[in-house]
C-alpha atoms as a PDB file:
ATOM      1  CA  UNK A   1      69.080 162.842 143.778  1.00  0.00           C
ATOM      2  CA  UNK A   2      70.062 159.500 142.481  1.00  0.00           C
ATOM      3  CA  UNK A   3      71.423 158.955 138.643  1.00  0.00           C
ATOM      4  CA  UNK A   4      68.287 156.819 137.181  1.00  0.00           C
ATOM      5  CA  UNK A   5      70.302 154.956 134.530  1.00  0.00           C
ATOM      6  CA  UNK A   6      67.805 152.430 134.490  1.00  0.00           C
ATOM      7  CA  UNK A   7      66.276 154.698 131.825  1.00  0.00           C
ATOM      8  CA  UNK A   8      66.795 153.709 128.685  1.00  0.00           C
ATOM      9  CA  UNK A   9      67.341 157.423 126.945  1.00  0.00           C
ATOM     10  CA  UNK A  10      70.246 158.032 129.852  1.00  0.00           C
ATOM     11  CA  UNK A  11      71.820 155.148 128.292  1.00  0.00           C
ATOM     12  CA  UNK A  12      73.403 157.308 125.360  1.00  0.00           C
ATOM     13  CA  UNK A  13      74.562 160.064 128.371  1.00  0.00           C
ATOM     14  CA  UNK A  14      76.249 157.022 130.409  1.00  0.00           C
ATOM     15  CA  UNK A  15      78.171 155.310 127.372  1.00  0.00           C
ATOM     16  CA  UNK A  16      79.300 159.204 125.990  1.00  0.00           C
ATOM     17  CA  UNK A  17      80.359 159.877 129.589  1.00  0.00           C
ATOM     18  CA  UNK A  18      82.420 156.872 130.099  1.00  0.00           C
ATOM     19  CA  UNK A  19      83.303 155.619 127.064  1.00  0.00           C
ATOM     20  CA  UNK A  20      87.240 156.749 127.130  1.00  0.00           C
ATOM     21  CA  UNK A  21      87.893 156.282 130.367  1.00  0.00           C
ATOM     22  CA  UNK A  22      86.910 152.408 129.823  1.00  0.00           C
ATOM     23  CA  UNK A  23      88.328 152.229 126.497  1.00  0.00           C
ATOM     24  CA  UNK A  24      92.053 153.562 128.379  1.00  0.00           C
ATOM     25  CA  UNK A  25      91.523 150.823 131.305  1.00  0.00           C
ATOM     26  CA  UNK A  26      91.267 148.077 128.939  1.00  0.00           C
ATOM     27  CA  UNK A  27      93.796 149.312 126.394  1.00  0.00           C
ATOM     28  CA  UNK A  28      96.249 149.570 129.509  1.00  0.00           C
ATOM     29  CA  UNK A  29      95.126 146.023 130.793  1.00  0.00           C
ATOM     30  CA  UNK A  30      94.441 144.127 127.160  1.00  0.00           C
ATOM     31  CA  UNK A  31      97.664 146.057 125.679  1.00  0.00           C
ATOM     32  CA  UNK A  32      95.772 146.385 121.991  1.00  0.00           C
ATOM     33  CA  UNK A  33      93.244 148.307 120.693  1.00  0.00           C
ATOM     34  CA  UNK A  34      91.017 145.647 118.833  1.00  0.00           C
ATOM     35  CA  UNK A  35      90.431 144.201 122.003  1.00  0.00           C
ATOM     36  CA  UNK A  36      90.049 146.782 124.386  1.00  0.00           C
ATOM     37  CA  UNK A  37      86.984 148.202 121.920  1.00  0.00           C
ATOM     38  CA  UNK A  38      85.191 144.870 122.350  1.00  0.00           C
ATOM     39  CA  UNK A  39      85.830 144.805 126.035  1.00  0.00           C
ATOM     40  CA  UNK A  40      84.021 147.997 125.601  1.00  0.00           C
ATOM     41  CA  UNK A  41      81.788 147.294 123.609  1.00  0.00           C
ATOM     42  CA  UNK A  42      80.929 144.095 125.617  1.00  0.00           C
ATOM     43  CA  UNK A  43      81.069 146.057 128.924  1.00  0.00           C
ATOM     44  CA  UNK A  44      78.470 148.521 127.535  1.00  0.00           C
ATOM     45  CA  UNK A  45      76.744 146.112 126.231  1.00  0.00           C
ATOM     46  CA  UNK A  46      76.014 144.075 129.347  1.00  0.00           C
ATOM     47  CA  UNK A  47      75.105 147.738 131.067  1.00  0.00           C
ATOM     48  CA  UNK A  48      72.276 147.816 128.736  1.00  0.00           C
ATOM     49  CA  UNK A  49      71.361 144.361 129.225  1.00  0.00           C
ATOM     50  CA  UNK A  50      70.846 144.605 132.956  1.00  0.00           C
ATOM     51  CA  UNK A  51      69.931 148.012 133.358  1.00  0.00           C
ATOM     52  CA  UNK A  52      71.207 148.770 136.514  1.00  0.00           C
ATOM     53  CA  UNK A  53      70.173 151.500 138.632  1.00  0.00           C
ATOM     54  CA  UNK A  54      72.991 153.449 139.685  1.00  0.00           C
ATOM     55  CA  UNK A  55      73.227 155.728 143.423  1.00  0.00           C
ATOM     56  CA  UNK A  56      75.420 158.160 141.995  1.00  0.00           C
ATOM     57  CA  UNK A  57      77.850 159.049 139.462  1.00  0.00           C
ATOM     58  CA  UNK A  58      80.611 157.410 141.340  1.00  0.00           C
ATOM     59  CA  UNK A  59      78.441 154.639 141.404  1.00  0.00           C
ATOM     60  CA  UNK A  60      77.996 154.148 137.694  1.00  0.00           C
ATOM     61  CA  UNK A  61      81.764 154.896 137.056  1.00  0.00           C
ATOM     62  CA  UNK A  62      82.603 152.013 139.396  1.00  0.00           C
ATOM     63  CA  UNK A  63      80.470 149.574 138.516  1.00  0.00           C
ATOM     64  CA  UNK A  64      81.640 150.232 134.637  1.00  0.00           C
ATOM     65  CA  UNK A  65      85.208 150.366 135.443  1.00  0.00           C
ATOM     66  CA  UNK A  66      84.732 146.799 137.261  1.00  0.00           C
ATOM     67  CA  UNK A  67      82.737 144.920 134.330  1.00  0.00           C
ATOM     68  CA  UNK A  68      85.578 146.205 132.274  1.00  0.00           C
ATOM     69  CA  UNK A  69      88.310 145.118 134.290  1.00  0.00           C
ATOM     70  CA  UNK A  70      86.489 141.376 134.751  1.00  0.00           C
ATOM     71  CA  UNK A  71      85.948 141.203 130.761  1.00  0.00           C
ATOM     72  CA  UNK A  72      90.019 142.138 130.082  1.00  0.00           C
ATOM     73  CA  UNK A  73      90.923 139.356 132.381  1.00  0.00           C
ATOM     74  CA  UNK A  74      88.259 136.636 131.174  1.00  0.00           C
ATOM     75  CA  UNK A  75      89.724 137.561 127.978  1.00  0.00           C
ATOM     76  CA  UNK A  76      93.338 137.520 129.229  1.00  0.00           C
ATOM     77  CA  UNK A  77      92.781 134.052 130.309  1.00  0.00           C
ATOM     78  CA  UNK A  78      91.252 133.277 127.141  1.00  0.00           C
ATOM     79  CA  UNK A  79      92.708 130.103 125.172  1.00  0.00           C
ATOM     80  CA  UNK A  80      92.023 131.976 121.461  1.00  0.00           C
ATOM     81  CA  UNK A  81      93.961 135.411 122.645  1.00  0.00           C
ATOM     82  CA  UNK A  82      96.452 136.701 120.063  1.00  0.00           C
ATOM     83  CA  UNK A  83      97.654 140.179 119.815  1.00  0.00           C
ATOM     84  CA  UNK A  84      97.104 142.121 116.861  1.00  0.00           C
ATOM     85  CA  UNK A  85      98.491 145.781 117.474  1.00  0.00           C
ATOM     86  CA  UNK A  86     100.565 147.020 119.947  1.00  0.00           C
ATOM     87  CA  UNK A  87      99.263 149.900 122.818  1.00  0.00           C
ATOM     88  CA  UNK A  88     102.006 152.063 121.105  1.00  0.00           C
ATOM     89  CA  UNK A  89     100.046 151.996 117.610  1.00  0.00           C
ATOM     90  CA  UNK A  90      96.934 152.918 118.977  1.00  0.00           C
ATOM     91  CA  UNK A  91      97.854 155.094 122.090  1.00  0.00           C
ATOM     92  CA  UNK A  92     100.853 156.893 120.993  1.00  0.00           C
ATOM     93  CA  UNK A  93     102.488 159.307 123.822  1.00  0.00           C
ATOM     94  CA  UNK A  94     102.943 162.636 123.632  1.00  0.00           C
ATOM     95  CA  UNK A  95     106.561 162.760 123.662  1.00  0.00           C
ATOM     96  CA  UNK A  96     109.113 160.000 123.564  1.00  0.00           C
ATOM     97  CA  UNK A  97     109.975 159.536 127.030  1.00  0.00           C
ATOM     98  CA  UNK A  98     106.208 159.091 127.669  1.00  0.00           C
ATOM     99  CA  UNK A  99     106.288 156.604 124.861  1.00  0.00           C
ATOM    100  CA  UNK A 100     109.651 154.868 127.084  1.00  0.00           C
ATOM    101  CA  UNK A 101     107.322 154.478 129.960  1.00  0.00           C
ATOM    102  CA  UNK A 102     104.281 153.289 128.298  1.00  0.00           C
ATOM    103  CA  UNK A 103     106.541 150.535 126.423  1.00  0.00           C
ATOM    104  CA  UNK A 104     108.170 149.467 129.980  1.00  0.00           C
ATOM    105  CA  UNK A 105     104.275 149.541 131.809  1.00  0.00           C
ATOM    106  CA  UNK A 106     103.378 147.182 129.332  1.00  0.00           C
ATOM    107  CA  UNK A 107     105.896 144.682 130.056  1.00  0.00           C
ATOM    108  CA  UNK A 108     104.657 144.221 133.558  1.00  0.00           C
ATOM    109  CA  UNK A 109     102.565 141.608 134.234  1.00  0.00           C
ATOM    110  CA  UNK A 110      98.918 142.515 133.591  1.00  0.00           C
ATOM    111  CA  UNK A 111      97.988 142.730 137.285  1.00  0.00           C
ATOM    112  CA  UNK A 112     100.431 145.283 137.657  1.00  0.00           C
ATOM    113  CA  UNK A 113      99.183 147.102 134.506  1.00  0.00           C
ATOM    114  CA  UNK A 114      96.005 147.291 136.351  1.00  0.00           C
ATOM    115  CA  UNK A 115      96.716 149.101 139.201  1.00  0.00           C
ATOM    116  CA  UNK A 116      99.171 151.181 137.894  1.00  0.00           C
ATOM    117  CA  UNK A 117      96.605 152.336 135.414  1.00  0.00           C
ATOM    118  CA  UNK A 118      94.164 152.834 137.800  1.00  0.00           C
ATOM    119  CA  UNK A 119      96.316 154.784 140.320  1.00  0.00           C
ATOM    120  CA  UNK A 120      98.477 156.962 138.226  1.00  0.00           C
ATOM    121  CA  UNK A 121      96.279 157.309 135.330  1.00  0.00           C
ATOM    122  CA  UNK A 122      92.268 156.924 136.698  1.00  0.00           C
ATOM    123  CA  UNK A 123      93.569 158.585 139.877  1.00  0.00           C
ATOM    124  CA  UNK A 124      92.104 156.013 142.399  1.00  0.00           C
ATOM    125  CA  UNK A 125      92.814 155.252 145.399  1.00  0.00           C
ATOM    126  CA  UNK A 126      94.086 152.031 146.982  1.00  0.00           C
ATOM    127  CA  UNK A 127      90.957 151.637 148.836  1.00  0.00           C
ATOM    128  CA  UNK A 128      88.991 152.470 145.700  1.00  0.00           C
ATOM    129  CA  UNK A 129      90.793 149.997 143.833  1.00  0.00           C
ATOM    130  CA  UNK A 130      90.700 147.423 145.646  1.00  0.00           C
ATOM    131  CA  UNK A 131      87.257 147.955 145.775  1.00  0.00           C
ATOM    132  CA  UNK A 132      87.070 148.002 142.554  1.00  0.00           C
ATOM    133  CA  UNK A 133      88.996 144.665 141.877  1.00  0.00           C
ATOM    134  CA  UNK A 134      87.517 142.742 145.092  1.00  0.00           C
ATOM    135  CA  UNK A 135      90.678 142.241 146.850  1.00  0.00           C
ATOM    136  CA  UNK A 136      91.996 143.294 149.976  1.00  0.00           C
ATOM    137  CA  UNK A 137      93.961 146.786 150.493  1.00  0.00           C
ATOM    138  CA  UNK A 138      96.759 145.236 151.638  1.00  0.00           C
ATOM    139  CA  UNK A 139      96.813 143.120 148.243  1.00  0.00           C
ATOM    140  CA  UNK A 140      96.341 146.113 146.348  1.00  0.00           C
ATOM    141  CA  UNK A 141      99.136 148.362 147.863  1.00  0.00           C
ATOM    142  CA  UNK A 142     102.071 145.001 147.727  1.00  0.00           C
ATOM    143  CA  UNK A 143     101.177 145.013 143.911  1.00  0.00           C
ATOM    144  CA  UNK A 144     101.336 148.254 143.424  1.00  0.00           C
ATOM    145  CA  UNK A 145     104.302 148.937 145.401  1.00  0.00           C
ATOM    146  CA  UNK A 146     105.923 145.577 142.869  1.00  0.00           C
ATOM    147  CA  UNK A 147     104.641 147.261 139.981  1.00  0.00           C
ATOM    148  CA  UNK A 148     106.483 150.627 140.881  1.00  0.00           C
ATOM    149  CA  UNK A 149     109.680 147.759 141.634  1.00  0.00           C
ATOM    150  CA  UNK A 150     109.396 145.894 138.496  1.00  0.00           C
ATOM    151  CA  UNK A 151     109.366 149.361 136.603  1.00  0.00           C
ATOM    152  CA  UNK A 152     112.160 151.080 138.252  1.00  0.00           C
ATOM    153  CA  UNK A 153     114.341 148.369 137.215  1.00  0.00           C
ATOM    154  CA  UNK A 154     112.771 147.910 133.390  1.00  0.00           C
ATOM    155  CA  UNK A 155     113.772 151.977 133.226  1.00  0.00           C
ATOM    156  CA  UNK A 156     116.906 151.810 134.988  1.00  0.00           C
ATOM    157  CA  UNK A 157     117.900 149.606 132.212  1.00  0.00           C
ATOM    158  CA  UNK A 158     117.093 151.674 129.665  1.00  0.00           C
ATOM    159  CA  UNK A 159     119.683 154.114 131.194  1.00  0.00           C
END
Protein backbone atom coordinates (compact mmCIF):
# COMPACT_ATOMS: atom_id res chain seq x y z
CA UNK A 1 0.00 0.00 0.00
CA UNK A 2 1.40 3.31 -0.93
CA UNK A 3 1.58 6.44 1.73
CA UNK A 4 -1.15 8.89 -0.02
CA UNK A 5 0.36 12.14 1.30
CA UNK A 6 -1.23 13.89 -1.35
CA UNK A 7 -4.08 14.11 1.18
CA UNK A 8 -4.32 17.03 2.76
CA UNK A 9 -5.39 15.63 6.51
CA UNK A 10 -2.00 13.24 6.25
CA UNK A 11 -0.27 16.43 6.04
CA UNK A 12 -0.35 17.00 9.96
CA UNK A 13 0.90 12.96 10.31
CA UNK A 14 3.90 13.74 7.74
CA UNK A 15 5.16 17.15 9.37
CA UNK A 16 4.69 15.38 13.25
CA UNK A 17 6.60 12.41 11.83
CA UNK A 18 9.46 14.24 10.41
CA UNK A 19 9.65 17.29 11.90
CA UNK A 20 12.94 16.56 14.23
CA UNK A 21 14.68 14.63 12.14
CA UNK A 22 14.67 17.74 9.56
CA UNK A 23 14.96 20.25 12.16
CA UNK A 24 18.58 18.08 13.37
CA UNK A 25 19.77 17.96 9.51
CA UNK A 26 19.54 21.57 9.14
CA UNK A 27 20.70 22.55 12.61
CA UNK A 28 23.84 20.25 11.81
CA UNK A 29 24.19 21.84 8.23
CA UNK A 30 22.95 25.72 9.03
CA UNK A 31 24.88 25.48 12.57
CA UNK A 32 21.91 27.78 14.35
CA UNK A 33 18.68 27.26 15.37
CA UNK A 34 16.80 30.39 13.90
CA UNK A 35 17.66 29.17 10.70
CA UNK A 36 17.36 25.65 10.69
CA UNK A 37 13.41 26.29 11.91
CA UNK A 38 12.83 28.30 8.73
CA UNK A 39 14.58 25.78 6.61
CA UNK A 40 11.93 23.76 8.20
CA UNK A 41 9.46 25.59 8.08
CA UNK A 42 10.19 26.43 4.37
CA UNK A 43 10.82 22.72 3.59
CA UNK A 44 7.35 21.87 4.99
CA UNK A 45 6.03 24.45 3.55
CA UNK A 46 6.90 23.68 -0.07
CA UNK A 47 5.62 19.84 0.83
CA UNK A 48 2.29 21.34 1.19
CA UNK A 49 2.56 23.43 -1.74
CA UNK A 50 3.20 20.62 -4.18
CA UNK A 51 1.56 17.89 -2.61
CA UNK A 52 3.50 15.17 -3.60
CA UNK A 53 2.48 11.71 -3.61
CA UNK A 54 4.84 9.67 -1.85
CA UNK A 55 5.61 5.43 -2.66
CA UNK A 56 6.48 4.76 0.74
CA UNK A 57 7.65 5.98 3.95
CA UNK A 58 11.20 5.91 2.83
CA UNK A 59 10.01 7.77 0.10
CA UNK A 60 8.57 10.71 1.96
CA UNK A 61 11.59 10.74 4.42
CA UNK A 62 13.88 11.17 1.41
CA UNK A 63 12.33 13.46 -0.50
CA UNK A 64 11.99 15.75 2.89
CA UNK A 65 15.45 15.19 3.95
CA UNK A 66 16.57 16.44 0.28
CA UNK A 67 14.35 19.77 0.10
CA UNK A 68 15.93 20.39 3.43
CA UNK A 69 19.35 19.82 2.57
CA UNK A 70 18.86 22.11 -0.90
CA UNK A 71 17.16 25.02 1.31
CA UNK A 72 20.39 24.95 4.04
CA UNK A 73 22.70 25.34 1.15
CA UNK A 74 20.65 28.04 -0.96
CA UNK A 75 20.72 29.67 2.29
CA UNK A 76 24.41 28.93 2.97
CA UNK A 77 25.19 30.62 -0.20
CA UNK A 78 23.02 33.35 0.69
CA UNK A 79 24.59 37.03 0.49
CA UNK A 80 22.29 38.29 3.79
CA UNK A 81 23.48 35.07 6.07
CA UNK A 82 24.58 36.04 9.59
CA UNK A 83 24.64 33.78 12.50
CA UNK A 84 22.68 34.46 15.41
CA UNK A 85 23.13 31.47 17.97
CA UNK A 86 25.45 28.91 18.06
CA UNK A 87 24.38 24.80 17.55
CA UNK A 88 25.74 24.55 21.19
CA UNK A 89 22.88 27.00 22.56
CA UNK A 90 20.23 25.29 20.99
CA UNK A 91 21.45 21.58 20.79
CA UNK A 92 23.34 21.16 23.91
CA UNK A 93 25.05 17.51 24.35
CA UNK A 94 24.49 15.29 26.81
CA UNK A 95 27.76 15.28 28.38
CA UNK A 96 30.80 17.39 27.72
CA UNK A 97 32.80 15.31 25.56
CA UNK A 98 29.70 15.06 23.30
CA UNK A 99 29.57 18.81 23.51
CA UNK A 100 33.81 18.58 22.37
CA UNK A 101 32.70 16.77 19.31
CA UNK A 102 29.74 18.69 18.34
CA UNK A 103 31.96 22.03 18.69
CA UNK A 104 34.85 20.34 16.41
CA UNK A 105 31.87 18.89 13.67
CA UNK A 106 30.92 22.28 13.34
CA UNK A 107 34.12 23.62 12.31
CA UNK A 108 34.22 21.45 9.26
CA UNK A 109 33.25 22.77 6.27
CA UNK A 110 29.48 22.47 5.75
CA UNK A 111 29.74 19.70 3.14
CA UNK A 112 31.38 17.69 5.58
CA UNK A 113 28.75 18.58 8.25
CA UNK A 114 26.39 17.05 5.87
CA UNK A 115 27.44 13.78 5.52
CA UNK A 116 28.69 13.30 8.72
CA UNK A 117 25.26 14.14 9.99
CA UNK A 118 23.66 12.04 7.77
CA UNK A 119 25.87 8.95 8.32
CA UNK A 120 26.58 8.93 11.97
CA UNK A 121 23.58 10.66 13.12
CA UNK A 122 20.47 9.85 10.33
CA UNK A 123 22.20 6.48 9.92
CA UNK A 124 22.36 6.49 6.04
CA UNK A 125 24.16 4.94 3.93
CA UNK A 126 26.70 6.16 1.36
CA UNK A 127 24.54 5.04 -1.38
CA UNK A 128 21.54 6.60 0.34
CA UNK A 129 23.27 9.72 0.68
CA UNK A 130 24.46 10.27 -2.18
CA UNK A 131 21.23 9.70 -3.35
CA UNK A 132 20.03 11.93 -1.35
CA UNK A 133 22.48 14.83 -2.27
CA UNK A 134 22.68 13.90 -6.19
CA UNK A 135 26.24 13.11 -6.32
CA UNK A 136 28.13 10.20 -7.08
CA UNK A 137 29.12 7.41 -4.33
CA UNK A 138 32.45 7.79 -4.90
CA UNK A 139 32.01 11.68 -4.09
CA UNK A 140 30.17 10.87 -1.13
CA UNK A 141 32.57 8.29 0.52
CA UNK A 142 36.11 10.86 -0.35
CA UNK A 143 34.10 13.51 1.72
CA UNK A 144 33.20 11.55 4.20
CA UNK A 145 36.33 9.76 4.61
CA UNK A 146 37.93 13.98 4.73
CA UNK A 147 35.39 14.77 7.13
CA UNK A 148 36.43 11.80 9.50
CA UNK A 149 40.36 13.40 8.49
CA UNK A 150 39.62 16.93 9.17
CA UNK A 151 38.05 15.79 12.61
CA UNK A 152 40.64 13.49 13.83
CA UNK A 153 43.04 16.21 13.65
CA UNK A 154 40.53 19.18 15.14
CA UNK A 155 40.27 16.43 18.29
CA UNK A 156 43.72 15.41 18.36
CA UNK A 157 44.36 18.95 19.12
CA UNK A 158 42.26 19.25 21.75
CA UNK A 159 44.42 16.51 23.43
Amino acid sequence: MAYDSCRPEEFEELVIKHENRLYRTALAIAGNRADAEDIVQEAFLRAYEKSPCFESEEHAKAWLIRVTINLCYSHLRSPWRRKTTTLLDSYPASDPKQDELIKEVMKLPYKYRTVIHLFYYEGYSIKEISELNGQRESTIRSQLTRARQKLKVLLEDLS
